[in-house]
N, C-alpha and C. Protein backbone atom coordinates (compact mmCIF):
# COMPACT_ATOMS: atom_id res chain seq x y z
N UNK A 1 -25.59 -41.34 35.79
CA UNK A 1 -26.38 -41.12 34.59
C UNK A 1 -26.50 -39.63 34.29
N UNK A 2 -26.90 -39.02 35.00
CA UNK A 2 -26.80 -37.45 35.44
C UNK A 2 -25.53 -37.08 34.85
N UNK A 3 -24.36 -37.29 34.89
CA UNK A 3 -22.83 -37.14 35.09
C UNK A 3 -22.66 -37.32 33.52
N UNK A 4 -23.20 -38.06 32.89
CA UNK A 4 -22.79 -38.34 31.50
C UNK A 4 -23.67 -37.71 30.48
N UNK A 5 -25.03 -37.42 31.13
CA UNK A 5 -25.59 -36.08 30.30
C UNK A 5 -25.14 -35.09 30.38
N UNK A 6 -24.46 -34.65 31.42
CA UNK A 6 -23.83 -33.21 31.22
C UNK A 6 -22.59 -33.07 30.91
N UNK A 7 -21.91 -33.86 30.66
CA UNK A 7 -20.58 -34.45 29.83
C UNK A 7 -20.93 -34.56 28.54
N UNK A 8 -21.91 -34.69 27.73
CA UNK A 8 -22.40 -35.41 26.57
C UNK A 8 -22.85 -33.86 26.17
N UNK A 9 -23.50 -32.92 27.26
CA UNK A 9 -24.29 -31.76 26.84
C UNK A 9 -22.98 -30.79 26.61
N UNK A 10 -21.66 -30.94 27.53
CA UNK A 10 -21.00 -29.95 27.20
C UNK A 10 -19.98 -30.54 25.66
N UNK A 11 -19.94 -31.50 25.81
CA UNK A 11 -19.02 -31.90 23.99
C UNK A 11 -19.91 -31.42 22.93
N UNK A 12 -21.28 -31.31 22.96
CA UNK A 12 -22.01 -31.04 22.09
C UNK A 12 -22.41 -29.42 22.08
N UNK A 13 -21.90 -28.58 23.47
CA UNK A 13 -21.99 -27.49 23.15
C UNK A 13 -20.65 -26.96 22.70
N UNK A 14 -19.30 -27.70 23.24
CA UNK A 14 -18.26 -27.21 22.74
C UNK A 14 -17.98 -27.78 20.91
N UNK A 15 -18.51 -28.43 20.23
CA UNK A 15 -18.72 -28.65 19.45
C UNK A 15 -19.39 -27.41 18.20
N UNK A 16 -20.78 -27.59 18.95
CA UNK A 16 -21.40 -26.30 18.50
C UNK A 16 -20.73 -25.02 18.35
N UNK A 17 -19.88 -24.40 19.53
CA UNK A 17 -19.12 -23.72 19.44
C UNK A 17 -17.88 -23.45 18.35
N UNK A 18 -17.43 -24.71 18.16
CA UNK A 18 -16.51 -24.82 17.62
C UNK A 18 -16.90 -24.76 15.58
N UNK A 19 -18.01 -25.29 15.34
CA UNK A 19 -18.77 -24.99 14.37
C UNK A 19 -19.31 -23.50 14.06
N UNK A 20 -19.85 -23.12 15.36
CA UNK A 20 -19.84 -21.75 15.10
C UNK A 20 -18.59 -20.77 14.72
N UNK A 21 -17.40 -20.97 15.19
CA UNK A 21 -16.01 -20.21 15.16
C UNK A 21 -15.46 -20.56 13.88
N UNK A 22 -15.88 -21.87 13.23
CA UNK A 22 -15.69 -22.06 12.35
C UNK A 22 -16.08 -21.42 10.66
N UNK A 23 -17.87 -21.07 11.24
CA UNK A 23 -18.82 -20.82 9.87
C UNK A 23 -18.33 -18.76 10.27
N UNK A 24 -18.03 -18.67 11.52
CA UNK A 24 -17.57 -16.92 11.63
C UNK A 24 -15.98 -16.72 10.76
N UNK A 25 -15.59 -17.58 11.08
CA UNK A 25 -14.56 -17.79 10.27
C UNK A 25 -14.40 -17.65 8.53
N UNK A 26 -14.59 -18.41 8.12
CA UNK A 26 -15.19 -18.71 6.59
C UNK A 26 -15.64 -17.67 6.40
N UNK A 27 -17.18 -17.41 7.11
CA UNK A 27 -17.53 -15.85 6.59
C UNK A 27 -16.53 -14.46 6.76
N UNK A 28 -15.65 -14.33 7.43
CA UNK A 28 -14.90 -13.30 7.13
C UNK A 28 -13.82 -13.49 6.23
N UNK A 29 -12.99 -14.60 5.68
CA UNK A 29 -12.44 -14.88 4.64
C UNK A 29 -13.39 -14.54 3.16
N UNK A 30 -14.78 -14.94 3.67
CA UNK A 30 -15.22 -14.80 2.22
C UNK A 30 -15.95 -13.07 2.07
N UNK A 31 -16.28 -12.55 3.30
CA UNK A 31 -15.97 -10.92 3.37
C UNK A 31 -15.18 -10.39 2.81
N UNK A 32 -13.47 -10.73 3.57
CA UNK A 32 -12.62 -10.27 2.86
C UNK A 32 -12.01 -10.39 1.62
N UNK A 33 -12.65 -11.49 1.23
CA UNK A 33 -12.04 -11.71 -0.28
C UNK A 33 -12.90 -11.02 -1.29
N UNK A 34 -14.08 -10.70 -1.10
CA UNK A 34 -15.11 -9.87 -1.83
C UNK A 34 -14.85 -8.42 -1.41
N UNK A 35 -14.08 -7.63 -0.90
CA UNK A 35 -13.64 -6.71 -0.28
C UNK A 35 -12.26 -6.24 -1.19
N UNK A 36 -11.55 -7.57 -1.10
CA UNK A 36 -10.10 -7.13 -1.65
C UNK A 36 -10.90 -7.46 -3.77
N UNK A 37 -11.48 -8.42 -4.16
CA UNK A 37 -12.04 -8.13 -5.10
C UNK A 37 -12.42 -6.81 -5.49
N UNK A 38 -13.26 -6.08 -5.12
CA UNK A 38 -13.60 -4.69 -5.40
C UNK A 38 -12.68 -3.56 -5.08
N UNK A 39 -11.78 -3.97 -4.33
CA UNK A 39 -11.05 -2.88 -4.52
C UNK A 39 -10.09 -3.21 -5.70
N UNK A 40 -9.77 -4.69 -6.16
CA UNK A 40 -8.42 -5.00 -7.19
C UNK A 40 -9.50 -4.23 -8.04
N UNK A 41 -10.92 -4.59 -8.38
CA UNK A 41 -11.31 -3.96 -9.74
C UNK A 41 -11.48 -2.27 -9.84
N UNK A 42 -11.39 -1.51 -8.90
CA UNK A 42 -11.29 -0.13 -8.45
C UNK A 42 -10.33 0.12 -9.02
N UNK A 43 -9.31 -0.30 -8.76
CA UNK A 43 -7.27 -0.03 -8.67
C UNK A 43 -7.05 -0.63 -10.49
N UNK A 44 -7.59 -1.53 -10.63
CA UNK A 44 -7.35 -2.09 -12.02
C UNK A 44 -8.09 -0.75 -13.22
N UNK A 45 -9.11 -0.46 -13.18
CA UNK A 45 -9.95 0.64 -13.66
C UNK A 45 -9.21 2.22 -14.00
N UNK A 46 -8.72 2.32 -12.31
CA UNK A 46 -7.83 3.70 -12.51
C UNK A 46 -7.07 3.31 -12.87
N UNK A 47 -5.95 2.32 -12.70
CA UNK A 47 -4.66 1.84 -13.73
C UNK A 47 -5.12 2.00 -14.82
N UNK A 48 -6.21 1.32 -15.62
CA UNK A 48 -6.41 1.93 -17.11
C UNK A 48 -6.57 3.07 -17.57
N UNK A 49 -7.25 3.96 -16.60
CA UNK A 49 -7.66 5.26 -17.31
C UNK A 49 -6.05 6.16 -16.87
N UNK A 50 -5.21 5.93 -15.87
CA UNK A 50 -4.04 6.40 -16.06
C UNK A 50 -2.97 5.70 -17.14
N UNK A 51 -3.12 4.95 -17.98
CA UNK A 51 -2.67 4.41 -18.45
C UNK A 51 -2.60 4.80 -20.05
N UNK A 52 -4.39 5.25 -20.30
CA UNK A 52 -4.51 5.80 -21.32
C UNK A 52 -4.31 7.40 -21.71
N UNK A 53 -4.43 7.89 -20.41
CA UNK A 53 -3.94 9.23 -20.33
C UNK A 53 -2.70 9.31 -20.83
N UNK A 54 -2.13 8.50 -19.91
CA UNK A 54 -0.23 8.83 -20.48
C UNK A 54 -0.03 8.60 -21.82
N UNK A 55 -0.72 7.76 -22.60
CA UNK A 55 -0.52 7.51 -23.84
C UNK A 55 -0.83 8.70 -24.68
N UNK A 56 -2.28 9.30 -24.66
CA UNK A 56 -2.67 10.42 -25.01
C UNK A 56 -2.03 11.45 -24.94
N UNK A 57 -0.96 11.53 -23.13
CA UNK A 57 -0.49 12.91 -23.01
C UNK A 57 1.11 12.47 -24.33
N UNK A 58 1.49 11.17 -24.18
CA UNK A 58 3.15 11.06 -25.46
C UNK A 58 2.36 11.60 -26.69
N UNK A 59 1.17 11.26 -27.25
CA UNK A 59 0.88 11.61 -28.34
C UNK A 59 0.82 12.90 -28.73
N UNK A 60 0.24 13.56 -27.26
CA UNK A 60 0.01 14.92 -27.55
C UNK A 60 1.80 15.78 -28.05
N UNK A 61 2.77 14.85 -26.99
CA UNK A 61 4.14 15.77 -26.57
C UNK A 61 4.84 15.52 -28.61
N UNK A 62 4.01 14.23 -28.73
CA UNK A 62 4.84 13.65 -30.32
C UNK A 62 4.59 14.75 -31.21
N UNK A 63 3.36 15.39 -31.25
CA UNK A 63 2.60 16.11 -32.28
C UNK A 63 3.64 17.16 -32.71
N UNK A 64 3.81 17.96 -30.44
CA UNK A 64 4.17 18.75 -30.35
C UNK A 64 5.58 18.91 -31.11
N UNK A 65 6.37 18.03 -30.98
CA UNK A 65 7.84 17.85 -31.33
C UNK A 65 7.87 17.96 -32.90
N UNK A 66 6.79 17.26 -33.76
CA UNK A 66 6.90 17.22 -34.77
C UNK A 66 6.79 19.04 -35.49
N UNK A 67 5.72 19.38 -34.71
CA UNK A 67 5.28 20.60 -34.93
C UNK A 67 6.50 21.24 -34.86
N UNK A 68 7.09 21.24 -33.71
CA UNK A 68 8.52 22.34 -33.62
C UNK A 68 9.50 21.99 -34.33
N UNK A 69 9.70 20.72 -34.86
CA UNK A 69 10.70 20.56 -35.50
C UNK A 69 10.29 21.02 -37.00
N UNK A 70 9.30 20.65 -37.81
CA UNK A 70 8.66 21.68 -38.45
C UNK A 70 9.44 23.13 -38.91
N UNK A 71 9.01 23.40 -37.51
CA UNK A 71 8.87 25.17 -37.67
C UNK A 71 10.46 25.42 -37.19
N UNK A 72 11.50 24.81 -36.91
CA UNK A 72 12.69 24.51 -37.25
C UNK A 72 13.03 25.02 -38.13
N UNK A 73 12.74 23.45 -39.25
CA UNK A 73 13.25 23.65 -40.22
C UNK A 73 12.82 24.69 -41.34
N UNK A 74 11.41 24.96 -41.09
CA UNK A 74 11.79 26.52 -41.58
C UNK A 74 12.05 27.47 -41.40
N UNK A 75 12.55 27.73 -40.17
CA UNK A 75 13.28 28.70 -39.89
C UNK A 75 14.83 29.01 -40.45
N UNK A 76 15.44 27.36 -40.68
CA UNK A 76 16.35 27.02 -41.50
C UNK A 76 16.28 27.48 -42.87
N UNK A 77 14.96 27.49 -43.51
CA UNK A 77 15.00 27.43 -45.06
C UNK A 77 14.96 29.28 -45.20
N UNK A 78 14.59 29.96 -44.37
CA UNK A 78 14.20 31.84 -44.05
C UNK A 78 15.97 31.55 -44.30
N UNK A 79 16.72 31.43 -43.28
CA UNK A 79 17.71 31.84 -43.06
C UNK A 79 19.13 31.54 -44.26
N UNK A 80 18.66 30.40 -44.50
CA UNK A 80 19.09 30.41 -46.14
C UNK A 80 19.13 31.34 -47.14
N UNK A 81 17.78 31.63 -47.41
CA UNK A 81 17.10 32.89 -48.39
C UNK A 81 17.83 34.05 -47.95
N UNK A 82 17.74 34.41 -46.58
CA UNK A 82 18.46 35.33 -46.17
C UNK A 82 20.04 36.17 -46.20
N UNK A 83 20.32 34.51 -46.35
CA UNK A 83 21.78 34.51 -46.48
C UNK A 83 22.03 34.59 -47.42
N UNK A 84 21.45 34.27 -48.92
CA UNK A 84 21.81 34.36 -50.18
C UNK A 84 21.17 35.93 -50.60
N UNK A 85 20.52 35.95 -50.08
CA UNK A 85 20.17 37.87 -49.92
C UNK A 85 21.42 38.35 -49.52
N UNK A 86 21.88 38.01 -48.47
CA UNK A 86 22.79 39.04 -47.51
C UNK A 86 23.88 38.73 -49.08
N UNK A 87 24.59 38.15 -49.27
CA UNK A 87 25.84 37.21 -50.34
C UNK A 87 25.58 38.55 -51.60
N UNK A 88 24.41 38.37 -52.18
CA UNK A 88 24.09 39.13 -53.37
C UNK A 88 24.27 40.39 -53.26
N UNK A 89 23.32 41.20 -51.99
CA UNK A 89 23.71 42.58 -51.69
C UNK A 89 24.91 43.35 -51.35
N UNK A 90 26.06 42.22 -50.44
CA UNK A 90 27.13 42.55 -50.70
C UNK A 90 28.32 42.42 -52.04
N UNK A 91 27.90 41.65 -52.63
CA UNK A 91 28.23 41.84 -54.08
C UNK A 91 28.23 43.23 -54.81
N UNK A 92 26.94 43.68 -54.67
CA UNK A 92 26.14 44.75 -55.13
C UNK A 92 26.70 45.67 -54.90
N UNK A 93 27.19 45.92 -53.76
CA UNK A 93 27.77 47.10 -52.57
C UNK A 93 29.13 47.06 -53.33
N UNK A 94 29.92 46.03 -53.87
CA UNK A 94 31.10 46.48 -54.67
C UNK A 94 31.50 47.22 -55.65
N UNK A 95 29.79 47.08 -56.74
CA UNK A 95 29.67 47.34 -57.79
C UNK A 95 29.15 49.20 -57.73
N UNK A 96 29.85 49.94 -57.95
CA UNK A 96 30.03 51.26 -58.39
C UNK A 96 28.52 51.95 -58.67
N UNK A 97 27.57 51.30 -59.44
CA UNK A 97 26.36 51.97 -60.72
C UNK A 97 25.51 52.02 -59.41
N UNK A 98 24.95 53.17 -59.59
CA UNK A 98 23.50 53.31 -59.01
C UNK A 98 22.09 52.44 -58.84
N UNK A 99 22.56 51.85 -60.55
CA UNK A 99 21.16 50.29 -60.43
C UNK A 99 21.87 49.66 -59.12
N UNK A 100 23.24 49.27 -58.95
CA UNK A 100 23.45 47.83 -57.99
C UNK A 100 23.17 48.87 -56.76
N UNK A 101 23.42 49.57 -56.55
CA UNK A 101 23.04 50.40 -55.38
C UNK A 101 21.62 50.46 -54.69
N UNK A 102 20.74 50.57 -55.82
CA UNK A 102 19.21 50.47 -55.58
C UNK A 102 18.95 49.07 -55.38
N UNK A 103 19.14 48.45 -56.20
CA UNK A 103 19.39 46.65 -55.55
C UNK A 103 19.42 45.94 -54.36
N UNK A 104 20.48 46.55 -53.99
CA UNK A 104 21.50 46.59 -52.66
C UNK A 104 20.06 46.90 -51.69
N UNK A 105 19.91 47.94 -51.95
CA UNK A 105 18.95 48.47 -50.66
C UNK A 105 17.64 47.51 -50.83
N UNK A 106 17.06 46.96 -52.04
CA UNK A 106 15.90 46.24 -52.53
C UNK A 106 16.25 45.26 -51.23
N UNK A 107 17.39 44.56 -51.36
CA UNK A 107 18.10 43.14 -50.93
C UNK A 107 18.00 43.42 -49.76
N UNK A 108 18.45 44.50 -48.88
CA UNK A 108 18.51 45.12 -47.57
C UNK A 108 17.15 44.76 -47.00
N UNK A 109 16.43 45.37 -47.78
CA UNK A 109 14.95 45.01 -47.09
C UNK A 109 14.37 43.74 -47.05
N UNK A 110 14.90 43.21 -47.99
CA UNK A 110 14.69 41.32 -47.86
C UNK A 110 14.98 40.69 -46.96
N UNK A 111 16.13 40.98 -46.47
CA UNK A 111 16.80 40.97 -45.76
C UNK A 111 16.57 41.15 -44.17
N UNK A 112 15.88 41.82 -44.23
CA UNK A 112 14.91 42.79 -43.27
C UNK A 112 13.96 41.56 -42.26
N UNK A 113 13.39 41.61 -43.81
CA UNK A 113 11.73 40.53 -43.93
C UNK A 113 12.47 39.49 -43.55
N UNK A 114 13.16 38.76 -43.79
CA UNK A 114 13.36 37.22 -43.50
C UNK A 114 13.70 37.21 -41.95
N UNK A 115 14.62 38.34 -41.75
CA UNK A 115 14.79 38.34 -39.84
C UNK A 115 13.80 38.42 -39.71
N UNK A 116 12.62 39.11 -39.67
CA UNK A 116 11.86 39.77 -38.95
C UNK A 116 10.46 37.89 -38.86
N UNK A 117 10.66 37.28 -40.14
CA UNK A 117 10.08 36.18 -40.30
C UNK A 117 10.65 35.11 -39.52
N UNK A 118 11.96 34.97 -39.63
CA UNK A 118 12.76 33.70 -39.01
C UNK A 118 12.45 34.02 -37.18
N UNK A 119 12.56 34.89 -36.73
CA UNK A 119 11.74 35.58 -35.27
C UNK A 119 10.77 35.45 -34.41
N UNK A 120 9.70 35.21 -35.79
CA UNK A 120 8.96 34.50 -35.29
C UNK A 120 8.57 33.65 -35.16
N UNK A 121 8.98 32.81 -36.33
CA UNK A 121 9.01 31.14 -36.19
C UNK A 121 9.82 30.46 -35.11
N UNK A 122 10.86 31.38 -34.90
CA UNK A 122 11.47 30.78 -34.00
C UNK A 122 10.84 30.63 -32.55
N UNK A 123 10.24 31.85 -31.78
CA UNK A 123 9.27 31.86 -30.89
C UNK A 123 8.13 30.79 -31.25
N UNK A 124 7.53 30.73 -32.08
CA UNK A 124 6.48 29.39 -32.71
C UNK A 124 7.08 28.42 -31.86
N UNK A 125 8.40 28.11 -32.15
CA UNK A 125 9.10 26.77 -32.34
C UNK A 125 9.33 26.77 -30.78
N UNK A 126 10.05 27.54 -30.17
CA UNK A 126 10.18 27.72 -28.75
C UNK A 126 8.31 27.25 -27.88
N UNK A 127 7.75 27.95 -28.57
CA UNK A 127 6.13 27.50 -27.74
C UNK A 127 6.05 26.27 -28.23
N UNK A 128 5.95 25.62 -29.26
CA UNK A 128 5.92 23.86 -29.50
C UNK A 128 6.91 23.32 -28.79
N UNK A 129 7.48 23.39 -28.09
CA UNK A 129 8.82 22.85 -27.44
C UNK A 129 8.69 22.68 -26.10
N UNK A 130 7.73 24.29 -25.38
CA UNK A 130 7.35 24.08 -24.65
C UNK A 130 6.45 23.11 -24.12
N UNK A 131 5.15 22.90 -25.27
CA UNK A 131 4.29 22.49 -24.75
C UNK A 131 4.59 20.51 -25.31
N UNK A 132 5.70 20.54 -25.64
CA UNK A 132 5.71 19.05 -25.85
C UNK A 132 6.23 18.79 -24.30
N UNK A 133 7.65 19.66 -23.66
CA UNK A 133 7.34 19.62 -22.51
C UNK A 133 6.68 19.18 -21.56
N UNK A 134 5.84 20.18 -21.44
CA UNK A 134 4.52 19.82 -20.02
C UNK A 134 3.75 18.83 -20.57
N UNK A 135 3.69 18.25 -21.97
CA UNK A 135 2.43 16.81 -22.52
C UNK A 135 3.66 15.99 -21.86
N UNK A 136 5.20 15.45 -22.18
CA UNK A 136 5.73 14.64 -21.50
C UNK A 136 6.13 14.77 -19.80
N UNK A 137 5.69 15.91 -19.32
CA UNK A 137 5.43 15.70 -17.71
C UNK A 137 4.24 15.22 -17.56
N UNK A 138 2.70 15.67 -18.13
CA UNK A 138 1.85 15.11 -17.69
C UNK A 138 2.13 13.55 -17.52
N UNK A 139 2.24 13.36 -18.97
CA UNK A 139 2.56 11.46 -19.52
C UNK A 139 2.95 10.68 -18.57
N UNK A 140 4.47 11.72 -17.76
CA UNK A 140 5.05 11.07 -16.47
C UNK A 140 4.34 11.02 -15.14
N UNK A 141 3.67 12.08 -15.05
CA UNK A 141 2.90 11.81 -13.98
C UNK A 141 1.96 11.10 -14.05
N UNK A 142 1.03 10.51 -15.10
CA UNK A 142 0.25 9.41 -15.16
C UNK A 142 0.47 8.14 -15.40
N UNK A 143 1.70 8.10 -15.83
CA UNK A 143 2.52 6.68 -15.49
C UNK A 143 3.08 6.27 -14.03
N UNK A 144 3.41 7.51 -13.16
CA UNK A 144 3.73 7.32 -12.18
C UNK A 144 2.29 7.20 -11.34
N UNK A 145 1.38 7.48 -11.91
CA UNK A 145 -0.01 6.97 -11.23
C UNK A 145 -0.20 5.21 -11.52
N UNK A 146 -0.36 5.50 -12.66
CA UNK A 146 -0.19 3.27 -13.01
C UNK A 146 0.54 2.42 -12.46
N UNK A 147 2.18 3.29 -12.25
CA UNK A 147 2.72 2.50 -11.91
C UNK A 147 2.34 1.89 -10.37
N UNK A 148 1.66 2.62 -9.53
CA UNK A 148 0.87 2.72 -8.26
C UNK A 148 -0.38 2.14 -8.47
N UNK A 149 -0.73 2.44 -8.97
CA UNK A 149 -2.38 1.37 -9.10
C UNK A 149 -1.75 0.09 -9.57
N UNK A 150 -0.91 -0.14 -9.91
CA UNK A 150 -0.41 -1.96 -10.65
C UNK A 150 -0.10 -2.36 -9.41
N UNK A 151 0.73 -1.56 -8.60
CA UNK A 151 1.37 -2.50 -7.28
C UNK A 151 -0.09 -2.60 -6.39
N UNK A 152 -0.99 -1.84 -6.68
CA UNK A 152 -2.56 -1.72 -5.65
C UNK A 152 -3.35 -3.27 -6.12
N UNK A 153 -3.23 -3.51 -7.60
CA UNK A 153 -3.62 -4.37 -8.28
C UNK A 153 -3.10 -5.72 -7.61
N UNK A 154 -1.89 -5.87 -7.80
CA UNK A 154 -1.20 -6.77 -7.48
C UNK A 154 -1.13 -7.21 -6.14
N UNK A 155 -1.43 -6.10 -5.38
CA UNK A 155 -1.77 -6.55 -3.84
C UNK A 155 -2.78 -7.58 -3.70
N UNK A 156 -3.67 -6.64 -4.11
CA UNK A 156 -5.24 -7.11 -3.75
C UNK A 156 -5.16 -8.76 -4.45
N UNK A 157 -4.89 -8.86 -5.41
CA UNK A 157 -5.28 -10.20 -6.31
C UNK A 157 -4.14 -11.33 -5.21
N UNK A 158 -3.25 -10.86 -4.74
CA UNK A 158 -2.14 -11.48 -3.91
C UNK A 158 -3.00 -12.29 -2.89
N UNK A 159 -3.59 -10.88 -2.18
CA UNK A 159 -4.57 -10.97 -0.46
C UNK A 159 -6.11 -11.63 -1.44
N UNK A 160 -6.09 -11.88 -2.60
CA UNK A 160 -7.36 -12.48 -2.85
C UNK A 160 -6.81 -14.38 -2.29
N UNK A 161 -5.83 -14.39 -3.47
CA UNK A 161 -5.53 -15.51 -4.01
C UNK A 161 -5.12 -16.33 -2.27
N UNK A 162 -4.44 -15.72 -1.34
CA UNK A 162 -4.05 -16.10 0.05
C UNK A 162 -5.79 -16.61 0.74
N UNK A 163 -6.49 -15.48 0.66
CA UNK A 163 -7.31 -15.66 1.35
C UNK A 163 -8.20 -17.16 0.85
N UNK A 164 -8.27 -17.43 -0.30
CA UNK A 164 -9.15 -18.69 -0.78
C UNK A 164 -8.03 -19.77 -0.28
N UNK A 165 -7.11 -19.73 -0.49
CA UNK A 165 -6.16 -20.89 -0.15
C UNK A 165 -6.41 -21.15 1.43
N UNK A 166 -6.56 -20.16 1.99
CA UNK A 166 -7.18 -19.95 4.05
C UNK A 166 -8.55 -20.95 4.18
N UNK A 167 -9.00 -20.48 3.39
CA UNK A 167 -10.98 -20.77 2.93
C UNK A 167 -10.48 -22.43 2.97
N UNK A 168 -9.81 -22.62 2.18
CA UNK A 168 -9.69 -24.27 1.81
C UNK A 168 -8.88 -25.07 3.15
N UNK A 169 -7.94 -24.38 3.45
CA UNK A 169 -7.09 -25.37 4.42
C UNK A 169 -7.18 -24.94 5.87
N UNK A 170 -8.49 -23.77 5.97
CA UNK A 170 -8.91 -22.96 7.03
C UNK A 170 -7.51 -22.86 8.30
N UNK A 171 -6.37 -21.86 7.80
CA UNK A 171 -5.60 -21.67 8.14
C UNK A 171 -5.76 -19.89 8.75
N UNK A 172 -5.70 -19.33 10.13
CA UNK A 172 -5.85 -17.62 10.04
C UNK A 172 -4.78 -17.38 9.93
N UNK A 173 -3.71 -18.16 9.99
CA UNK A 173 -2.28 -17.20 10.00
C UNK A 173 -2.48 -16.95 8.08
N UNK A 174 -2.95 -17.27 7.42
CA UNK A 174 -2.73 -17.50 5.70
C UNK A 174 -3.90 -16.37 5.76
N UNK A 175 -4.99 -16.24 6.61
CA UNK A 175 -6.00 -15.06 5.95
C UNK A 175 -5.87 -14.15 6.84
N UNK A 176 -4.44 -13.69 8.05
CA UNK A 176 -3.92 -12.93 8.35
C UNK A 176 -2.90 -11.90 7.22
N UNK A 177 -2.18 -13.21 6.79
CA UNK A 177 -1.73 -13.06 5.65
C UNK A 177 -2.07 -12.49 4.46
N UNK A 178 -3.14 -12.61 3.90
CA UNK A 178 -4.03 -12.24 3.17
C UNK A 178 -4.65 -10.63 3.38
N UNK A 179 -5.05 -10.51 4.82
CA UNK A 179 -5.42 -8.89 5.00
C UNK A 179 -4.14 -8.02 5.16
N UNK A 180 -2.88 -8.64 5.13
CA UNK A 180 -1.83 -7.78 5.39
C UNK A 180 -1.82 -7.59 3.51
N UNK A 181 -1.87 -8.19 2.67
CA UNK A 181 -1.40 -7.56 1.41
C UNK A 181 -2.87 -7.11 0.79
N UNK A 182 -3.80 -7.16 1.35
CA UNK A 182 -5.05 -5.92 1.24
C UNK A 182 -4.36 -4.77 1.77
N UNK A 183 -4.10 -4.39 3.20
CA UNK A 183 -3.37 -3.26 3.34
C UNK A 183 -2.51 -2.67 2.65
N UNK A 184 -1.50 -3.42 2.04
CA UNK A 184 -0.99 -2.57 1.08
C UNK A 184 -1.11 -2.30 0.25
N UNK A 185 -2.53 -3.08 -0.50
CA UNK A 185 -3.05 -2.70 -2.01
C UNK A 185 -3.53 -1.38 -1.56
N UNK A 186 -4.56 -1.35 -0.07
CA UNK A 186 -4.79 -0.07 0.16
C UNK A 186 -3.99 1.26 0.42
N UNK A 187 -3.23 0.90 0.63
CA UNK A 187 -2.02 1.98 0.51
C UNK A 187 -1.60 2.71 -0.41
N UNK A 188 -1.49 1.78 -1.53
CA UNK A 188 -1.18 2.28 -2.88
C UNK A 188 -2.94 3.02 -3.40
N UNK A 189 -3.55 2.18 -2.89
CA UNK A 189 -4.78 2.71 -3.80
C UNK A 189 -4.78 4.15 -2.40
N UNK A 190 -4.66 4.63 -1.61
CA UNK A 190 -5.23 5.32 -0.87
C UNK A 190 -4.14 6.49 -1.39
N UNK A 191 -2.76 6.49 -1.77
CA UNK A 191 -1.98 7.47 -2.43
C UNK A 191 -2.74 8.18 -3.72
N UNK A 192 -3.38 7.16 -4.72
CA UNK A 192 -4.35 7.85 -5.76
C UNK A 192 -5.63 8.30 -4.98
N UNK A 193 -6.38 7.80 -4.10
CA UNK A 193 -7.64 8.34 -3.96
C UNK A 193 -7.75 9.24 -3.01
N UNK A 194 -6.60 9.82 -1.89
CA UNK A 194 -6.54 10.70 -1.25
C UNK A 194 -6.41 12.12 -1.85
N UNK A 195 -5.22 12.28 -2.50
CA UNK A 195 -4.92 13.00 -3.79
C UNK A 195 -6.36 13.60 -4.15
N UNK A 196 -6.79 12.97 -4.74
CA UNK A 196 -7.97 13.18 -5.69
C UNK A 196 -9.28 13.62 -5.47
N UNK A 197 -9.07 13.37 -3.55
CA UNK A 197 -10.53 13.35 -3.38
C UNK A 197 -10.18 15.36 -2.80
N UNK A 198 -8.97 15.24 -2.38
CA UNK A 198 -8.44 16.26 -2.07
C UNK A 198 -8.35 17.93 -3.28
N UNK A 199 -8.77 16.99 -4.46
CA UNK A 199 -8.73 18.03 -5.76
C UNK A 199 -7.90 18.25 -6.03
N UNK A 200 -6.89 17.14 -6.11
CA UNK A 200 -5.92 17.30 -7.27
C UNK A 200 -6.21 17.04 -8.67
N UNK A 201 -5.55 17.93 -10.05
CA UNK A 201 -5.78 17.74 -11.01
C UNK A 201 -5.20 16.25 -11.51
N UNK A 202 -5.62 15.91 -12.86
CA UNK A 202 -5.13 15.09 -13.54
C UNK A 202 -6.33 13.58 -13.42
């Protein structure tokens, strides 16, 4: 009689046990899935705000381009004027009389002015060129930030979606599974937030 209470006491403590390993269980699936949650919405967040940056920085590089092309084409329209200056004054220079002579030199100085104008537009145009430049490096480097927070994104929602499927068919190799593609959401997210915390710009 003795013999079967303590047979009866240990199924009911290995039981217990086994309920307990069970509810420790569950609770760290549902830890970790509230874990990899906050970080997908972390990683999803900076994906947007790198996302909108880059857009901002093409807009800025578009402006820029338009601007220089702009100041291009008038540098084109100087050099025209110029040229029909230069055309006339040598005409002038054929003609014998003192008026085409005084002309000539009028034209000379026009002539003058339009280099001295086309010069600087052109430098204008060279600085808009530049700075469309560095707006389409920024652009790239904040796309190459998104493109890193999407794979951080995509982790996490991966190691979410594993881990509830664990929860249901209480499998650890599946919410082993599950913290391995948290790790690499953290990876990706730890490339942006190391960076940053480190004081990098952008």
């Amino acid at each position: 009689m003795e013999q079967e209470f303590e047979v009866e006491s240990r199924l009911e403590a290995t039981e217990e046990e086994r309920a307990g390993g069970e509810r420790r269980f569950v609770n760290g699936i549902a830890v970790t899935t509230a874990v990899l949650a906050v970080c997908a919405a972390l990683s999803s967040l900076l994906a947007g705000r790198a996302a909108h940056h880059s857009l901002a920085e093409l807009n800025k590089a578009a402006i820029a381009q338009n601007l220089a092309s702009d100041q291009w084409n008038f540098y084109q329209a100087k050099g025209i004027k110029r040229h029909v200056f230069e055309v006339q004054r040598d005409v002038l220079r054929l003609q014998p009389s003192p008026a085409a002579a005084a002309r000539a030199v009028a034209y000379e100085k026009e002539i003058k002015r339009y280099g001295t104008e086309q010069d600087k537009i052109m430098k204008d145009a060279q600085a808009r060129e530049r700075e469309r430049d560095e707006d389409q490096a920024a652009a790239q480097r904040f796309d190459d930030r998104y493109q890193r927070l999407s794979r951080a994104v995509t982790s996490f929602q991966v190691g979410i979606v594993v881990c509830s499927v664990a929860a249901i068919v209480r499998r650890r190799s599946l919410w082993y599974l599950g913290l391995v593609a948290g790790a690499a959401g953290l990876v990706f997210l730890g490339q942006e937030l190391l960076p940053l915390a480190g004081g990098r710009a952008g």
